[in-house]
N, C-alpha and C. Protein backbone atom coordinates (compact mmCIF):
# COMPACT_ATOMS: atom_id res chain seq x y z
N UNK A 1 0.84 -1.18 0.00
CA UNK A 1 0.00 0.00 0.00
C UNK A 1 0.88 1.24 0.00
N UNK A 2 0.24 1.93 -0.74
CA UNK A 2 0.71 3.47 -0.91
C UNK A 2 0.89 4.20 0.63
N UNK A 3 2.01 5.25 0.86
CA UNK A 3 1.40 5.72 2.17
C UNK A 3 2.21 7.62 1.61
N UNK A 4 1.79 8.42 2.36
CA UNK A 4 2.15 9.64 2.97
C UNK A 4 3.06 9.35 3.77
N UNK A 5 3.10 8.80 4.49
CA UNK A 5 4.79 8.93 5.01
C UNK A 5 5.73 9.68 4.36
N UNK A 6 6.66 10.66 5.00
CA UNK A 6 7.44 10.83 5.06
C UNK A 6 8.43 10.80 3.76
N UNK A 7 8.43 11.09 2.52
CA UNK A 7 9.48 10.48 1.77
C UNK A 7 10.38 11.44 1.22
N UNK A 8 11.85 11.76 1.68
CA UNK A 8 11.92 13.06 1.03
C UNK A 8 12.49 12.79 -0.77
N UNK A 9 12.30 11.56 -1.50
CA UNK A 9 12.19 11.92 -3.05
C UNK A 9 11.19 12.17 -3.42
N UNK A 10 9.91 11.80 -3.14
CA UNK A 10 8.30 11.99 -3.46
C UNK A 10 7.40 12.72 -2.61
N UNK A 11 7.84 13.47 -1.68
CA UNK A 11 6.96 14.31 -0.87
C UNK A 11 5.84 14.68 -1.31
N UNK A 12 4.90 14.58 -2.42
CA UNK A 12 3.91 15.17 -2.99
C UNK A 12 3.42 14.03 -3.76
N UNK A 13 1.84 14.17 -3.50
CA UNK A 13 0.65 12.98 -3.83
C UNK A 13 -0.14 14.17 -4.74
N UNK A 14 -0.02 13.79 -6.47
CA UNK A 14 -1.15 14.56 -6.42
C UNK A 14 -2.31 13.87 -7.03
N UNK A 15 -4.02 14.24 -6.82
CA UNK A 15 -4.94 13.97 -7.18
C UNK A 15 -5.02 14.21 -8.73
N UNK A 16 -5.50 13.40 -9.36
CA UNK A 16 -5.57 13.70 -10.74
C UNK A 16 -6.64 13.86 -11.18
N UNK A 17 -7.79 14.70 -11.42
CA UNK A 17 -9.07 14.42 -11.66
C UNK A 17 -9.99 15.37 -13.04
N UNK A 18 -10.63 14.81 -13.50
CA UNK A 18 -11.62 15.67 -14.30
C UNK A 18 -12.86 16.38 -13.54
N UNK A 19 -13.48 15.68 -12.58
CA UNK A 19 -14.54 16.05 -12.30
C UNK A 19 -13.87 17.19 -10.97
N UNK A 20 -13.94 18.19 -11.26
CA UNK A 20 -13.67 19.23 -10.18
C UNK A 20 -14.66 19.09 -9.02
N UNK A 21 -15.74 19.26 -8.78
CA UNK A 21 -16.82 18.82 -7.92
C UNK A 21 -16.36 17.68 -6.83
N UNK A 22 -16.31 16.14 -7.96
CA UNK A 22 -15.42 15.03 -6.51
C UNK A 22 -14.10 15.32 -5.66
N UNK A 23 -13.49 15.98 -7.08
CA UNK A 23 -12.48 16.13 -6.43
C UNK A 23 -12.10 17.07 -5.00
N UNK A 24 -12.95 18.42 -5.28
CA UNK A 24 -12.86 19.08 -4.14
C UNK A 24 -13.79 18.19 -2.62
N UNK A 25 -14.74 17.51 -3.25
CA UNK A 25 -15.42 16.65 -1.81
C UNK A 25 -14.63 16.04 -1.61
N UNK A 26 -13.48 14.98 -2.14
CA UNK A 26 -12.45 14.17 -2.06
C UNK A 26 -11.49 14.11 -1.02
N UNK A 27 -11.18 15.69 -1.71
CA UNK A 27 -9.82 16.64 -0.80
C UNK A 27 -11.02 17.13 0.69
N UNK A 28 -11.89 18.18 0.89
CA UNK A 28 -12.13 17.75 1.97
C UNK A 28 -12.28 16.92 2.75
N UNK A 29 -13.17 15.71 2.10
CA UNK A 29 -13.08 14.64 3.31
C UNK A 29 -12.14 14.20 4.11
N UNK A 30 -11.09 14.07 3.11
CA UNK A 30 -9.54 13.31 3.21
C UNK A 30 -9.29 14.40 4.39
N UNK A 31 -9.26 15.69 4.36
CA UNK A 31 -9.06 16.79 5.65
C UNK A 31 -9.82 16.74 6.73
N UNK A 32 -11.07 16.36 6.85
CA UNK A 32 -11.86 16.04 7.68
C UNK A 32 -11.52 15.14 8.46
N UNK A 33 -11.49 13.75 7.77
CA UNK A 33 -11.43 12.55 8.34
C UNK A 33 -9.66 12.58 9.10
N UNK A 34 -8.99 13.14 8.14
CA UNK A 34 -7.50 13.10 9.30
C UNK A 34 -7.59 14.05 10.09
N UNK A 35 -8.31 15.25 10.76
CA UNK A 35 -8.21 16.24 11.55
C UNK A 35 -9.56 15.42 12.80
N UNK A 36 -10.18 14.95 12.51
CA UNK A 36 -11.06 13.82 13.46
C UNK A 36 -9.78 12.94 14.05
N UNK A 37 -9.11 12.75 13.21
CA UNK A 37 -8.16 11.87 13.66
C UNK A 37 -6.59 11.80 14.43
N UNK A 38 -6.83 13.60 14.65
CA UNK A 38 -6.14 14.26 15.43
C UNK A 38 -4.44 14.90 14.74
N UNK A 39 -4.78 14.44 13.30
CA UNK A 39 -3.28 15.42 12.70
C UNK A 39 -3.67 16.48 12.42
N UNK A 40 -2.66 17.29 12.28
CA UNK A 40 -2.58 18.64 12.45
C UNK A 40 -2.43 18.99 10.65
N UNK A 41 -3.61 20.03 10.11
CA UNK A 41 -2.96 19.73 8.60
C UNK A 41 -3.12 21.42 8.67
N UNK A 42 -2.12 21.78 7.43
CA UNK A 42 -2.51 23.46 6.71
C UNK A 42 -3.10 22.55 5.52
N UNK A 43 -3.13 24.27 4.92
CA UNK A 43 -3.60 24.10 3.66
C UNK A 43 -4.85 24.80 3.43
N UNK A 44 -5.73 24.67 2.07
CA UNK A 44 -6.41 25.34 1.86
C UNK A 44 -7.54 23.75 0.77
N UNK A 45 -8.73 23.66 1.16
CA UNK A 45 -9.71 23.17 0.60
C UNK A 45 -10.84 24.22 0.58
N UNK A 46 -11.25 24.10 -0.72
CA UNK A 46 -12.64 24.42 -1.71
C UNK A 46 -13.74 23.84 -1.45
N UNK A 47 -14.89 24.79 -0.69
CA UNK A 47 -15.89 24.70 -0.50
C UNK A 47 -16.80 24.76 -1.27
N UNK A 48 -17.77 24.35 -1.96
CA UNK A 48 -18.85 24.77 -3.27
C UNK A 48 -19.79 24.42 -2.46
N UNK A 49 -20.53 25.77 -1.55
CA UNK A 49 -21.94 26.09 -1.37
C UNK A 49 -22.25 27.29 -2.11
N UNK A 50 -23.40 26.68 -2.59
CA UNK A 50 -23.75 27.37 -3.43
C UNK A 50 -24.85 29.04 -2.61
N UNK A 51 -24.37 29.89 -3.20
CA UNK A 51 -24.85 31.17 -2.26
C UNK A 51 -26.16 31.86 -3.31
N UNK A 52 -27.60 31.60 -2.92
CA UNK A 52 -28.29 32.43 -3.56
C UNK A 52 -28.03 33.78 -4.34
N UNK A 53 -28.88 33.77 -5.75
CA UNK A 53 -28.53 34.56 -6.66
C UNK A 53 -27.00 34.76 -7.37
N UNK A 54 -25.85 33.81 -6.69
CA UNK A 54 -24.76 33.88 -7.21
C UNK A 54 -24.61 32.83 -8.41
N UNK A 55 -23.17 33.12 -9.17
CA UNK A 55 -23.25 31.98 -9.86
C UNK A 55 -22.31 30.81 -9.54
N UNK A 56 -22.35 29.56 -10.05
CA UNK A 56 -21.51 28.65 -9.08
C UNK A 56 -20.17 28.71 -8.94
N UNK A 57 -19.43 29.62 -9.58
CA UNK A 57 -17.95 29.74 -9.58
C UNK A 57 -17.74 30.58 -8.63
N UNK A 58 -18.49 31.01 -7.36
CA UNK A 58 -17.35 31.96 -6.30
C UNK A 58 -16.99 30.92 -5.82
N UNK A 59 -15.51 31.06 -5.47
CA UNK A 59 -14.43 30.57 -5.12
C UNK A 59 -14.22 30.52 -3.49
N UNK A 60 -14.60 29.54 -2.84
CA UNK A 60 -14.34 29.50 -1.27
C UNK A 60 -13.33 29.05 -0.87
N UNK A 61 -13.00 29.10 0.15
CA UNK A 61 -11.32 28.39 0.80
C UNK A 61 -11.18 27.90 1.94
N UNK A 62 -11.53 27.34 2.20
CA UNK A 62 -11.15 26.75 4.10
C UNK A 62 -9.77 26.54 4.37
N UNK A 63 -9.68 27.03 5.09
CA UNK A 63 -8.05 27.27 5.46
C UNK A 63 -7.59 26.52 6.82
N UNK A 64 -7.60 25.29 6.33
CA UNK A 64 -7.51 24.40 7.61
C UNK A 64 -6.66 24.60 8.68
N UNK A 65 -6.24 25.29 9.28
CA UNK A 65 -4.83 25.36 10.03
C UNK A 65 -6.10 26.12 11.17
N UNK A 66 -6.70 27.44 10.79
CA UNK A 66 -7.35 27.83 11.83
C UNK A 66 -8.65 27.72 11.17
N UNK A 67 -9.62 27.06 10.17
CA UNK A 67 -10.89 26.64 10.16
C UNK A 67 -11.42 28.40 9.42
N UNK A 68 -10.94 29.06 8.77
CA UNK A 68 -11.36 30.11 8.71
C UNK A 68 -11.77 30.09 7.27
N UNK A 69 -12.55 30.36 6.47
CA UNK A 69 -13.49 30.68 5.24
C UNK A 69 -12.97 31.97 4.18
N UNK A 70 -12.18 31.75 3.03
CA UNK A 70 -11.24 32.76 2.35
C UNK A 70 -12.26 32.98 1.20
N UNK A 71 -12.79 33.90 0.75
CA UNK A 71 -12.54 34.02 -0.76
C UNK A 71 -11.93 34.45 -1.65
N UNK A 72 -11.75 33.64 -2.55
CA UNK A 72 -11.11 33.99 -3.41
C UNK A 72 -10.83 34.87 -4.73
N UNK A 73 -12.29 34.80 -5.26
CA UNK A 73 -12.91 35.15 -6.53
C UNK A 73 -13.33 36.79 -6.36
N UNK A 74 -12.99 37.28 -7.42
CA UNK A 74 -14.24 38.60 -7.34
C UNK A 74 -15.39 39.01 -7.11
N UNK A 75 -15.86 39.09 -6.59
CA UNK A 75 -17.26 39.63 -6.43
C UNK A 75 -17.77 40.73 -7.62
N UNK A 76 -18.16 39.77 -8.72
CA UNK A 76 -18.69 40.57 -9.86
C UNK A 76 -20.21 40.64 -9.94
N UNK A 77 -21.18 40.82 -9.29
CA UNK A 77 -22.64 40.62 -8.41
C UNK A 77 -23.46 39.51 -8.84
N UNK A 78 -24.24 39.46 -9.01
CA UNK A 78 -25.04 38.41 -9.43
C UNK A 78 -25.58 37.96 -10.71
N UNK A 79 -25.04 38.99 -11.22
CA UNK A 79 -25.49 38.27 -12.83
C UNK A 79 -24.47 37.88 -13.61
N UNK A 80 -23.06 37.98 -13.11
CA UNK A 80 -22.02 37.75 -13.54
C UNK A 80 -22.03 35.82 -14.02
N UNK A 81 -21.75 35.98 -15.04
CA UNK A 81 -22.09 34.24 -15.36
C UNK A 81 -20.17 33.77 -15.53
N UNK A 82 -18.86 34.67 -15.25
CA UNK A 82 -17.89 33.72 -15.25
C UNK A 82 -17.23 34.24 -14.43
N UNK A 83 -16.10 33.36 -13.68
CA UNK A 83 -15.00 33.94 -12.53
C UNK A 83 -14.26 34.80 -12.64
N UNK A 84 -13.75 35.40 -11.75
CA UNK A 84 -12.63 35.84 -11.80
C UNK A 84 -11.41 35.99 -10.75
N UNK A 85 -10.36 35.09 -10.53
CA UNK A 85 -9.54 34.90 -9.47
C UNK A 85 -9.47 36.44 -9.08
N UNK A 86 -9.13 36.76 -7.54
CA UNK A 86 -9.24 37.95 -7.14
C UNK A 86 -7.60 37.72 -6.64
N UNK A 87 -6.45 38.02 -7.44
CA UNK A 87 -4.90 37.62 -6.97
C UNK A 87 -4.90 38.20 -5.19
N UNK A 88 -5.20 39.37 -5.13
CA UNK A 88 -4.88 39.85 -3.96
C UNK A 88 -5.58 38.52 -2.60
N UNK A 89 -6.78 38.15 -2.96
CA UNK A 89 -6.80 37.46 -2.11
C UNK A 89 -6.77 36.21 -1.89
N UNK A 90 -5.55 35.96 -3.08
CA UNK A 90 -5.61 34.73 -3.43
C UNK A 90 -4.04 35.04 -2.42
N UNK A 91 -3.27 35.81 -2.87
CA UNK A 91 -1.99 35.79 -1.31
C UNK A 91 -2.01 35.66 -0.46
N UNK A 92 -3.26 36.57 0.27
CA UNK A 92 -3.53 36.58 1.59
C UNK A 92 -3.73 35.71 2.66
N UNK A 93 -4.59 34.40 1.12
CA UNK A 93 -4.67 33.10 1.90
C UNK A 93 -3.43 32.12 1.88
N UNK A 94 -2.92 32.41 0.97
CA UNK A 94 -1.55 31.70 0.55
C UNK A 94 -0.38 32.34 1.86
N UNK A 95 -0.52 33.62 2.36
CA UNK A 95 0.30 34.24 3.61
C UNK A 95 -0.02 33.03 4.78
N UNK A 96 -1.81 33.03 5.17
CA UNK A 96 -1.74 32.67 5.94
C UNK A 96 -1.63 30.80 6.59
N UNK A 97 -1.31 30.01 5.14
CA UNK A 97 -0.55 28.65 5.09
C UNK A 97 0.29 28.88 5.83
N UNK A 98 1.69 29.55 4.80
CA UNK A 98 2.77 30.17 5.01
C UNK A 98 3.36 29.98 6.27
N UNK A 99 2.07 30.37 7.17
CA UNK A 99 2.51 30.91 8.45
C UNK A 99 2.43 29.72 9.31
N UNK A 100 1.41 29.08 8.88
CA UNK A 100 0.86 27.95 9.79
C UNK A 100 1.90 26.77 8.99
N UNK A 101 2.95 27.02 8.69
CA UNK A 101 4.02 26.02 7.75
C UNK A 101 4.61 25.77 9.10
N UNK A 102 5.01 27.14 10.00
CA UNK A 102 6.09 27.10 11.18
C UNK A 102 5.79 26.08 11.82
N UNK A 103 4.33 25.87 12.28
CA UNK A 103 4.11 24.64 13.37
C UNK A 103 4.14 23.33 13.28
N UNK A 104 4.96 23.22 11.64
CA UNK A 104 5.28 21.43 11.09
C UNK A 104 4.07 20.76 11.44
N UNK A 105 3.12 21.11 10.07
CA UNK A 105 2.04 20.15 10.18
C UNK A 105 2.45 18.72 9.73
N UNK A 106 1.30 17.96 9.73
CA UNK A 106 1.12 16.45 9.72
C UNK A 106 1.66 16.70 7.96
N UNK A 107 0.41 17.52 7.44
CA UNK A 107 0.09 17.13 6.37
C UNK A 107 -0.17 18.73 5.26
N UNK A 108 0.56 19.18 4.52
CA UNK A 108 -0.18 20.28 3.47
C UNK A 108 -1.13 19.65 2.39
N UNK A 109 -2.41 20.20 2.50
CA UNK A 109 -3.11 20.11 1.50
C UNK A 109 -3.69 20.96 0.60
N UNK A 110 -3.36 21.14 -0.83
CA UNK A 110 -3.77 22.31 -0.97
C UNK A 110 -4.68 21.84 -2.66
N UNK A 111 -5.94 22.70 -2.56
CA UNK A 111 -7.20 22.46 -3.46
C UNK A 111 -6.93 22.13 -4.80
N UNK A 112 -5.75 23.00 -5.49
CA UNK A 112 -5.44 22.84 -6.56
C UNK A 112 -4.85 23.27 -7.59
N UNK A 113 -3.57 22.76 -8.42
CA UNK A 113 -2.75 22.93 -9.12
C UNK A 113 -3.22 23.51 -10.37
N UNK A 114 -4.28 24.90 -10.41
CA UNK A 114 -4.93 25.28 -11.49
C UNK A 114 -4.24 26.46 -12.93
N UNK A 115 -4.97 27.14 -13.59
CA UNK A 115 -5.01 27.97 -14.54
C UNK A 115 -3.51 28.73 -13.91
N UNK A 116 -3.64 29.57 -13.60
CA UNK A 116 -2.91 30.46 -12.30
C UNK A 116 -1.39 29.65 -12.23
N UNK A 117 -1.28 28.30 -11.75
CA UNK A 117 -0.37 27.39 -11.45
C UNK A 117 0.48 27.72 -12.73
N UNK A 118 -0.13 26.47 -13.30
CA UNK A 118 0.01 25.99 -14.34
C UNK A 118 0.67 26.92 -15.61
N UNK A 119 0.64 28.77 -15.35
CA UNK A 119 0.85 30.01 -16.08
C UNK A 119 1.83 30.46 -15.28
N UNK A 120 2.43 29.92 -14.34
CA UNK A 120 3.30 29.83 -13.61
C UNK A 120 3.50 30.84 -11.90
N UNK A 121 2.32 30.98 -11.64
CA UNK A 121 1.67 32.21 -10.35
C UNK A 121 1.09 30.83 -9.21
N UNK A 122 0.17 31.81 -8.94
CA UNK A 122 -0.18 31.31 -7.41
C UNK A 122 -0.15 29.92 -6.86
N UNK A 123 -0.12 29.07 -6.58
CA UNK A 123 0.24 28.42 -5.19
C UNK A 123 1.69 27.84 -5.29
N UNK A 124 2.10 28.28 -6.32
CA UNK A 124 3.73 27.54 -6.79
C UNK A 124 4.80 27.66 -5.81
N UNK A 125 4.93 29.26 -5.00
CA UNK A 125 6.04 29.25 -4.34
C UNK A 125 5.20 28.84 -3.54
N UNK A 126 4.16 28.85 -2.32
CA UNK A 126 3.62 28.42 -1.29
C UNK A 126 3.98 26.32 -1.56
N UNK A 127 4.16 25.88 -2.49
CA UNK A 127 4.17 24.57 -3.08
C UNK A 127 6.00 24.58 -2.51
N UNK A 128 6.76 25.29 -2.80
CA UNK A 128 8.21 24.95 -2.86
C UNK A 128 8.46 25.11 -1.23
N UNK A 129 7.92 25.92 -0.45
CA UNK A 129 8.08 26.58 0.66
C UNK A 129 7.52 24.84 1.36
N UNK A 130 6.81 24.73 1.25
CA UNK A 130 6.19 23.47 1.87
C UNK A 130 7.40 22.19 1.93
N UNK A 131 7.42 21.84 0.45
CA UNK A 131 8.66 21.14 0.10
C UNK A 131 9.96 21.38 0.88
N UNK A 132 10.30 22.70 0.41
CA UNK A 132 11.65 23.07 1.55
C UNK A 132 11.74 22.96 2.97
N UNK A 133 10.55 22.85 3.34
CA UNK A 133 10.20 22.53 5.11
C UNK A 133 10.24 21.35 5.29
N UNK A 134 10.39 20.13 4.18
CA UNK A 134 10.17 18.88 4.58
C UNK A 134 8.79 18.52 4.66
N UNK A 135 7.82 19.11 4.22
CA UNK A 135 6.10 18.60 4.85
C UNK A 135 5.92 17.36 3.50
N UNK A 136 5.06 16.75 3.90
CA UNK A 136 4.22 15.74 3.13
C UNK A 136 2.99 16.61 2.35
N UNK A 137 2.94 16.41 1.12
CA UNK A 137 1.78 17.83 0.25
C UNK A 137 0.15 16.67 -0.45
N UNK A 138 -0.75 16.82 -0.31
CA UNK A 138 -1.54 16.26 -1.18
C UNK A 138 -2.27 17.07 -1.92
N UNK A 139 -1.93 17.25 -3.21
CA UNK A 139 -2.70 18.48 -4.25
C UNK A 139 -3.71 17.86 -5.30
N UNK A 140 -4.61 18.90 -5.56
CA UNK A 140 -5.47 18.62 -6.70
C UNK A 140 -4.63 19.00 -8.18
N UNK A 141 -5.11 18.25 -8.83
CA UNK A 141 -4.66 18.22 -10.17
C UNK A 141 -5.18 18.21 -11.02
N UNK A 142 -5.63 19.00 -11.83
CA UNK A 142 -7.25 18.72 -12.94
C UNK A 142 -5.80 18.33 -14.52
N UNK A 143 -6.81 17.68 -15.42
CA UNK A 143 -5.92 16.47 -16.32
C UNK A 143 -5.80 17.65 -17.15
N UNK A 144 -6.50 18.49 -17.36
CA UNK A 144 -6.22 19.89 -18.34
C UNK A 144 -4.72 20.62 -18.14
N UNK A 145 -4.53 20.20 -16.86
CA UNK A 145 -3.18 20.69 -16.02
C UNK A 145 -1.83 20.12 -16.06
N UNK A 146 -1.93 18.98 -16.91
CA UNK A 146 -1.18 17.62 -15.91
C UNK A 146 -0.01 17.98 -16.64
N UNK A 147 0.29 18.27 -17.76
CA UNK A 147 1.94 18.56 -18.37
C UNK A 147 2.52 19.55 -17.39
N UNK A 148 1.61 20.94 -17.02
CA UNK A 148 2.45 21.69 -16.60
C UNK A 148 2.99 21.59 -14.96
N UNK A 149 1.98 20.64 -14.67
CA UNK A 149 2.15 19.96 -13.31
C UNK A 149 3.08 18.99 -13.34
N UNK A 150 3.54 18.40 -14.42
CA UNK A 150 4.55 17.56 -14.16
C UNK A 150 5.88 17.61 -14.57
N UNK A 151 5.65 19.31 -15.73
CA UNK A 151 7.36 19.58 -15.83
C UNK A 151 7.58 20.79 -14.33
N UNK A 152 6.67 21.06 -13.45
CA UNK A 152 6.72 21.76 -12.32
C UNK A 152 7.20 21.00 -11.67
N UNK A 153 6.45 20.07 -10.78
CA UNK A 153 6.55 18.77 -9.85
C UNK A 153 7.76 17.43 -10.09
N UNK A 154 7.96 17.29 -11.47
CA UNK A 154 8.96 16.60 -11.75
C UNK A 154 8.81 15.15 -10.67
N UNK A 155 9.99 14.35 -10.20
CA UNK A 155 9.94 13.40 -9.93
C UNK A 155 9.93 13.71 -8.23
N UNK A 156 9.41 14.59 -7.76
CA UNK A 156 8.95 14.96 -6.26
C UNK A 156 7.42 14.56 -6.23
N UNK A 157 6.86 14.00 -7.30
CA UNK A 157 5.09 13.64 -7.45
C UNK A 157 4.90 12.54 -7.63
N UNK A 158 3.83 11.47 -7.14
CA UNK A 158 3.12 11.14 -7.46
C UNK A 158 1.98 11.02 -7.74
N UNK A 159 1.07 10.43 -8.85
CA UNK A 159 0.21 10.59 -9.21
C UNK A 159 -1.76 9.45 -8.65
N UNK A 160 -2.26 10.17 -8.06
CA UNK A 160 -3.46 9.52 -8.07
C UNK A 160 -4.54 9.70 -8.82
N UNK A 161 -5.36 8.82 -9.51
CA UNK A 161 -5.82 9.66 -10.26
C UNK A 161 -7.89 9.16 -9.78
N UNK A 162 -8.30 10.45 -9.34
CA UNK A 162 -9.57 10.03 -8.95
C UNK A 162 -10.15 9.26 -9.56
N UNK A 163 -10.64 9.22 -10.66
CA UNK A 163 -11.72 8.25 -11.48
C UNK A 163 -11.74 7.29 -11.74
N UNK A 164 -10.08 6.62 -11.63
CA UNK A 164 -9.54 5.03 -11.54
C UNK A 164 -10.33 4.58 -10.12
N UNK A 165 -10.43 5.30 -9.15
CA UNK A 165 -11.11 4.97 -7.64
C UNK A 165 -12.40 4.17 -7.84
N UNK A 166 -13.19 3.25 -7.50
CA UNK A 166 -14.33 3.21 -6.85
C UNK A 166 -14.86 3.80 -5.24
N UNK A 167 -16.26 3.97 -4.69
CA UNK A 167 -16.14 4.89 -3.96
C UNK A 167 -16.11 3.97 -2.95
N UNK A 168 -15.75 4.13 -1.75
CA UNK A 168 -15.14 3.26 -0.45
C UNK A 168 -16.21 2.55 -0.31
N UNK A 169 -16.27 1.78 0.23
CA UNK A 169 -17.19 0.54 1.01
C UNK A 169 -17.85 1.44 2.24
N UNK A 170 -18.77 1.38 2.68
CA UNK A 170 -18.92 2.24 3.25
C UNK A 170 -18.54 1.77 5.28
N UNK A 171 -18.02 2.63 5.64
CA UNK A 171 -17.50 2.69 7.01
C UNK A 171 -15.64 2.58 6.75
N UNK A 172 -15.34 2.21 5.31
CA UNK A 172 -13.84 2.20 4.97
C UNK A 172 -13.43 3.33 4.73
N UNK A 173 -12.20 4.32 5.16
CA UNK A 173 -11.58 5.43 5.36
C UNK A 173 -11.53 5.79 3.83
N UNK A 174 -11.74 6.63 3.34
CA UNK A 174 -11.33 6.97 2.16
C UNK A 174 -9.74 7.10 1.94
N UNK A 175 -9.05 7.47 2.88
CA UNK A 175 -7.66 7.87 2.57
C UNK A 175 -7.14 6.44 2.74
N UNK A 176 -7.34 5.79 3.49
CA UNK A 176 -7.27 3.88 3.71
C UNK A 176 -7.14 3.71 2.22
N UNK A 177 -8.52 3.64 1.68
CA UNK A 177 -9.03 3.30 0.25
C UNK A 177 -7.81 3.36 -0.83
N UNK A 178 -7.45 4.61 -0.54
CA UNK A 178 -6.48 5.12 -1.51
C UNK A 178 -5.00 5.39 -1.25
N UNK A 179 -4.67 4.40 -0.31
CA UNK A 179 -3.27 4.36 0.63
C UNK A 179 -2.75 5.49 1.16
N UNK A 180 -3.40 6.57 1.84
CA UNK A 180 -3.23 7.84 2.12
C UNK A 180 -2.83 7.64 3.71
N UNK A 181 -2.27 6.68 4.16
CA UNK A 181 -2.46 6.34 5.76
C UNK A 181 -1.35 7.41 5.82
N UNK A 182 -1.17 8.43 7.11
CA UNK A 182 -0.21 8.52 7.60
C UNK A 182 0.46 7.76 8.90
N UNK A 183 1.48 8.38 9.22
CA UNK A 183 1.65 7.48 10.77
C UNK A 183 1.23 7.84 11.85
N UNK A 184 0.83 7.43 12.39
CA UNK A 184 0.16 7.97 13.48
C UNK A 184 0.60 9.13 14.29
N UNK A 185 -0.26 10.54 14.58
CA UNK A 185 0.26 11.92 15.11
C UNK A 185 1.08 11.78 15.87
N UNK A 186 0.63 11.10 16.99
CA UNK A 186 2.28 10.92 18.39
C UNK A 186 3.52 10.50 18.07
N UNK A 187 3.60 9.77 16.80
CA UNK A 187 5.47 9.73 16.36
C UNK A 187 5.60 11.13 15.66
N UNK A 188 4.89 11.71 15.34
CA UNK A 188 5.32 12.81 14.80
C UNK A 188 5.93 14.24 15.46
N UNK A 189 7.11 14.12 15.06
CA UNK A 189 7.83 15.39 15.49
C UNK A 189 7.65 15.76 17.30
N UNK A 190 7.54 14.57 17.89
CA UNK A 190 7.30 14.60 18.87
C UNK A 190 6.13 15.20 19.42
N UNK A 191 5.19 15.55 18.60
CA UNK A 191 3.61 15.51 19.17
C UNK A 191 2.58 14.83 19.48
N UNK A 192 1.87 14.60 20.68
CA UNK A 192 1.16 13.61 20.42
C UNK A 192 -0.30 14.26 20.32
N UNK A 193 -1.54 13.53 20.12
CA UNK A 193 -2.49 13.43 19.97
C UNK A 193 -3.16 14.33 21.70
N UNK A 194 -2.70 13.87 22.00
CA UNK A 194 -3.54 14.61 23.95
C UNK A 194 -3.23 16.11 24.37
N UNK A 195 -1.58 16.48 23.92
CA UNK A 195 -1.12 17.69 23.43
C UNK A 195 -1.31 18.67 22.75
């Protein structure tokens, strides 16, 4: 079985997916279910609730480190039918990873290796900064992406790719499912779980 552990040639798992939708439920759960489970993760996962009269592309962010709600997107009002990344606060949330890098999480997870990425901007240095700390990374990857994600990422990646998945059995861990185990929080960096 596949694991997150620790590896410093492959430090980075990324999700490979078409369907943007699973993938972001994917990546939360996977954050959910290990923060129930007492590791400590940064990062940033994509929320899609959908907000009356808007259209479905504002851009949400949960910023797992302190649970706090980013947006991202412009606020172009309600009749606006396409996105628009809002850079400024696309840093702000990217600052406040950054910061939460110091306390050597379990785990960086971050929503996704997109448009932006891929043109060579936002989450790229927050991506190297992680790496250079030694953290373990699990990223989204949409297949529209995947060349520029992989002359970026090079042989520091591996690849998962959602749609090869069936969906867990039910009461089976999703990250189980998909060899995502880490090791358990209390060997880590000398933290334990009660702490």
């Amino acid at each position: 079985m596949n694991s997150l552990k620790f590896n410093p040639e492959i430090p980075i798992t990324a999700l490979v997916y078409t369907d943007s939708v699973a993938a972001d439920r994917a990546l939360r759960d996977i954050a959910v279910e290990l923060m129930e489970d007492g590791y400590r993760l940064a990062g940033l996962v994509q929320i899609n609730t959908p907000r009356p009269g808007r259209s479905r592309c504002d851009m949400l962010l949960e910023e797992l480190a302190g649970g706090e709600h980013l947006g991202i997107s412009q606020d172009r009002g309600p009749e606006a039918r396409g996105c628009a990344l809002d850079l400024g606060q696309l840093v702000a949330a990217m600052q406040k990873v950054r910061a939460s890098l110091d306390q050597r999480p379990d785990l960086v997870i971050l929503n996704k290796f997109g448009k932006t990425e891929a043109e060579g901007g936002g989450f790229r240095p927050l991506i190297a900064d992680a790496i250079e700390a030694g953290l373990p990374m699990l990223i989204g990857v949409p297949w529209r992406n995947i060349e520029s994600w992989r002359l970026f990422a090079g042989p520091l990646s591996r690849e998962l790719h959602l749609e090869t998945f069936e969906k867990p059995a039910a009461g089976q861990s999703l990250r189980a499912h998909w060899g995502l185990d880490l090791p358990k929080p209390e060997s880590l960096c000398g933290w334990s779980a009660a702490g």
